[in-house]
N, C-alpha and C. Protein backbone atom coordinates (compact mmCIF):
# COMPACT_ATOMS: atom_id res chain seq x y z
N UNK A 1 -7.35 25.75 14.32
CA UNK A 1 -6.20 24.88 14.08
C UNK A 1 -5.98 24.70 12.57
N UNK A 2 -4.32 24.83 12.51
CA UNK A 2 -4.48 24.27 10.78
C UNK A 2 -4.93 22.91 10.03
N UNK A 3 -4.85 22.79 9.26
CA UNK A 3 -5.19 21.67 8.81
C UNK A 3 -3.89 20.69 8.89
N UNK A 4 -3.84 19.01 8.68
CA UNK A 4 -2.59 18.70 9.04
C UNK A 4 -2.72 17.79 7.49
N UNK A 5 -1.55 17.77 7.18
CA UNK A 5 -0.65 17.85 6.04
C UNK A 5 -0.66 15.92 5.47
N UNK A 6 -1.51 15.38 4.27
CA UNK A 6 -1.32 14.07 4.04
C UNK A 6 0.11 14.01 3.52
N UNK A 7 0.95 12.97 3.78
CA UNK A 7 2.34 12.59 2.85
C UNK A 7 1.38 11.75 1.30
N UNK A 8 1.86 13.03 0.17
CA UNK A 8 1.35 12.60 -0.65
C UNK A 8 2.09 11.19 -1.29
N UNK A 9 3.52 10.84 -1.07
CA UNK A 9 3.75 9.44 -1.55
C UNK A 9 3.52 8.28 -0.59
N UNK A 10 2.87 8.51 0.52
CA UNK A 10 2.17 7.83 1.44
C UNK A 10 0.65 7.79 0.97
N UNK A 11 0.26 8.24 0.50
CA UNK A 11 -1.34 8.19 -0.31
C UNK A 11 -1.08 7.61 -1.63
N UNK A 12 -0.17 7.36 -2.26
CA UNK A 12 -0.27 6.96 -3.80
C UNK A 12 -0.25 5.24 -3.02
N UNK A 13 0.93 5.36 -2.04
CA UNK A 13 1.47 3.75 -2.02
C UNK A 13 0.21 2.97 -1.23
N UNK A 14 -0.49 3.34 -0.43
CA UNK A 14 -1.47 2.65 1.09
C UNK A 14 -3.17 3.03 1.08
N UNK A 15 -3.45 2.24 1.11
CA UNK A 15 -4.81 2.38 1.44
C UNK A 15 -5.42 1.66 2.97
N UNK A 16 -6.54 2.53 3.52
CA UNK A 16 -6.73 2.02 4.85
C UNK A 16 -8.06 1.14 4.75
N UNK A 17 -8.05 0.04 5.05
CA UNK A 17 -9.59 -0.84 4.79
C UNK A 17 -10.60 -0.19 5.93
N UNK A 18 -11.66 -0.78 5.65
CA UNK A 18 -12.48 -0.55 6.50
C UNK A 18 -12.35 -1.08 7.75
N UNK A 19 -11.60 -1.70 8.09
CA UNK A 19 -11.31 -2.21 9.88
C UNK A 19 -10.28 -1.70 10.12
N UNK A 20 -10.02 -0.63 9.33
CA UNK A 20 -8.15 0.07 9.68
C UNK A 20 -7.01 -0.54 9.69
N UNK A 21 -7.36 -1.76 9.28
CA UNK A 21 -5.37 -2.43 8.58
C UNK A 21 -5.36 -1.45 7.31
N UNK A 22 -4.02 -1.52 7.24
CA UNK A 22 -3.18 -0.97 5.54
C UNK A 22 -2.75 -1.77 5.00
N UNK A 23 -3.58 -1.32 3.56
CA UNK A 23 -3.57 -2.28 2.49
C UNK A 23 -2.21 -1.42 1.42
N UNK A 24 -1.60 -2.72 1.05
CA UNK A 24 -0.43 -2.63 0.17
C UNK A 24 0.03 -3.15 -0.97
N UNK A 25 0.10 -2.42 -2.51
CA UNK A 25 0.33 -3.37 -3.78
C UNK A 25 1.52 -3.85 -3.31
N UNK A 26 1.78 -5.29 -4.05
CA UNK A 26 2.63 -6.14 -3.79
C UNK A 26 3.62 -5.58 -5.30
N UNK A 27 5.43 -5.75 -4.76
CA UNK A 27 6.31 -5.22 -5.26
C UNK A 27 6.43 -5.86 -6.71
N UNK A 28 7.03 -5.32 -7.71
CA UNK A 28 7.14 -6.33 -8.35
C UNK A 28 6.74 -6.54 -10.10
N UNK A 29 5.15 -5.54 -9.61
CA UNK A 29 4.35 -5.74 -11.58
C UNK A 29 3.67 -4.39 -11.89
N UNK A 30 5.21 -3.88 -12.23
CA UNK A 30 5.35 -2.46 -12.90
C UNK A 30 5.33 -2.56 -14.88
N UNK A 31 6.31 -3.57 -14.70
CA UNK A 31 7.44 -3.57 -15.83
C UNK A 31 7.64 -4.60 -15.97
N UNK A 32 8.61 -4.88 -16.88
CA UNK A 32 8.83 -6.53 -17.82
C UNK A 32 8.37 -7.52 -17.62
N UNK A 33 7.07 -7.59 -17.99
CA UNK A 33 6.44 -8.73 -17.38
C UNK A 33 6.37 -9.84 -18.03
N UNK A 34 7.16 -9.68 -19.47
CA UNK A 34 7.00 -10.82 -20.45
C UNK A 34 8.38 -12.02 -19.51
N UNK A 35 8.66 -11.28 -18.90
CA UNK A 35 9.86 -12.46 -18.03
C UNK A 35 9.36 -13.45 -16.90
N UNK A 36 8.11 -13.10 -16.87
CA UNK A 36 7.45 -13.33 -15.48
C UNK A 36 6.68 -14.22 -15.79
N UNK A 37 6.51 -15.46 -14.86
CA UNK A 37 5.46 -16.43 -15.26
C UNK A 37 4.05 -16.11 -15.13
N UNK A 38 3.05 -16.44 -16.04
CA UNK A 38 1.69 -16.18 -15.76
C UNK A 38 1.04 -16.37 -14.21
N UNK A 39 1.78 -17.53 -13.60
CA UNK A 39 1.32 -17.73 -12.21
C UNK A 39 1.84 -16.75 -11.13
N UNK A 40 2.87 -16.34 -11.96
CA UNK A 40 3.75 -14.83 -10.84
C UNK A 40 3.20 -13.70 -11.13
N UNK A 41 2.39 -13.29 -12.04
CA UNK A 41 1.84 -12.14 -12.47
C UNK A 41 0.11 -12.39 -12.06
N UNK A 42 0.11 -13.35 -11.96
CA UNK A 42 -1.33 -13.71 -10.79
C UNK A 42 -1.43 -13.40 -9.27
N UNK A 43 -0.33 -13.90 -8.97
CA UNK A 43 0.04 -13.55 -7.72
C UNK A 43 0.10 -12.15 -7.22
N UNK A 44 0.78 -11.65 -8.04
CA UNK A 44 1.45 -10.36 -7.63
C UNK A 44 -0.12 -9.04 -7.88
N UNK A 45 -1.01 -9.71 -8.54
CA UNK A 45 -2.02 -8.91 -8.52
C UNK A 45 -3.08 -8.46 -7.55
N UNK A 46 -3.20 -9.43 -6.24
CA UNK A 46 -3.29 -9.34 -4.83
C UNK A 46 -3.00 -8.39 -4.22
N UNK A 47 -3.92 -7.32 -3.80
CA UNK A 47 -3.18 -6.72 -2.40
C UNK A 47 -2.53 -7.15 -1.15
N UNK A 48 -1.74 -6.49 -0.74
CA UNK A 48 -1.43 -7.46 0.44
C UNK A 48 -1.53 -5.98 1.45
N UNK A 49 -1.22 -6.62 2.93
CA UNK A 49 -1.45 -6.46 4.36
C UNK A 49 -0.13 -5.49 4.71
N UNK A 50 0.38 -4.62 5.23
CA UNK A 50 1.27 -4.22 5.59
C UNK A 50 1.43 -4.62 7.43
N UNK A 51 2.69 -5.26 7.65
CA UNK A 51 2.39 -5.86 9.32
C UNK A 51 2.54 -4.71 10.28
N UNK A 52 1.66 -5.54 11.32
CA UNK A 52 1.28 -5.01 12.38
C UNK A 52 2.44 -3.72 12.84
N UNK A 53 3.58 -3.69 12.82
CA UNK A 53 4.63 -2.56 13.71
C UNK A 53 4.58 -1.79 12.76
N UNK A 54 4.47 -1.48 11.46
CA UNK A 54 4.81 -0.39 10.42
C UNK A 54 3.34 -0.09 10.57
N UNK A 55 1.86 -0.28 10.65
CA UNK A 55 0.56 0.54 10.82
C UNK A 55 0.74 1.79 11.91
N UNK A 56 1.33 1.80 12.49
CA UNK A 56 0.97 3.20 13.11
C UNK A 56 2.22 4.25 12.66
N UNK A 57 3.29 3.73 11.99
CA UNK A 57 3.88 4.76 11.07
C UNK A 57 3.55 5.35 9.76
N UNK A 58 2.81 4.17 9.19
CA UNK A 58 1.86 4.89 7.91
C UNK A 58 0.92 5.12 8.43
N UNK A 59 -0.56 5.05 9.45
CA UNK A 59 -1.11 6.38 9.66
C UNK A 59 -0.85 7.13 10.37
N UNK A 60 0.16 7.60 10.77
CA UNK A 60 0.68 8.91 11.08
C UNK A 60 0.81 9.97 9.59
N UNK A 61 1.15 9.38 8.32
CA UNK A 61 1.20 9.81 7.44
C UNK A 61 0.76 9.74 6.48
N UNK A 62 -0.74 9.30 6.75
CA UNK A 62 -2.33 9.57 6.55
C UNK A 62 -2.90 9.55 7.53
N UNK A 63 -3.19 11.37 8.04
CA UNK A 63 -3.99 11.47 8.78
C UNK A 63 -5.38 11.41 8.74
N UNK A 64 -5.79 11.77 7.48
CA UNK A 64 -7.08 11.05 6.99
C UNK A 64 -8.04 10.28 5.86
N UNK A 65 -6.89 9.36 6.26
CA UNK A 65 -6.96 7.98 5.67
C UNK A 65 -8.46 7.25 6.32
């Protein structure tokens, strides 16, 4: 069998934890951050959770995640 194919901008954006939720940077702290309050640029440094109905569409596109 061939090998099956990771979506490489599905690997930059998701990571899979060790209990198999997908983990997701929160939007937001790329760029201009001198606009941004210190407590919003705290925040935003958190991973967050991607919900429950979108997990089995991102690992479909990490298959081995």
């Amino acid at each position: 069998m061939p090998k099956m194919k990771t979506r490489k901008t599905a690997a930059k954006r998701f990571r899979i934890t060790g209990t198999g939720r997908v983990r997701r940077p929160k939007q937001g702290c790329n760029h201009c951050m001198q606009e941004k309050s210190r407590k919003r640029i705290r925040r935003l440094r958190n991973n967050d959770m991607i919900h429950k109905s979108f997990e089995k569409h991102v690992k479909r596109m990490l298959p081995y995640g």
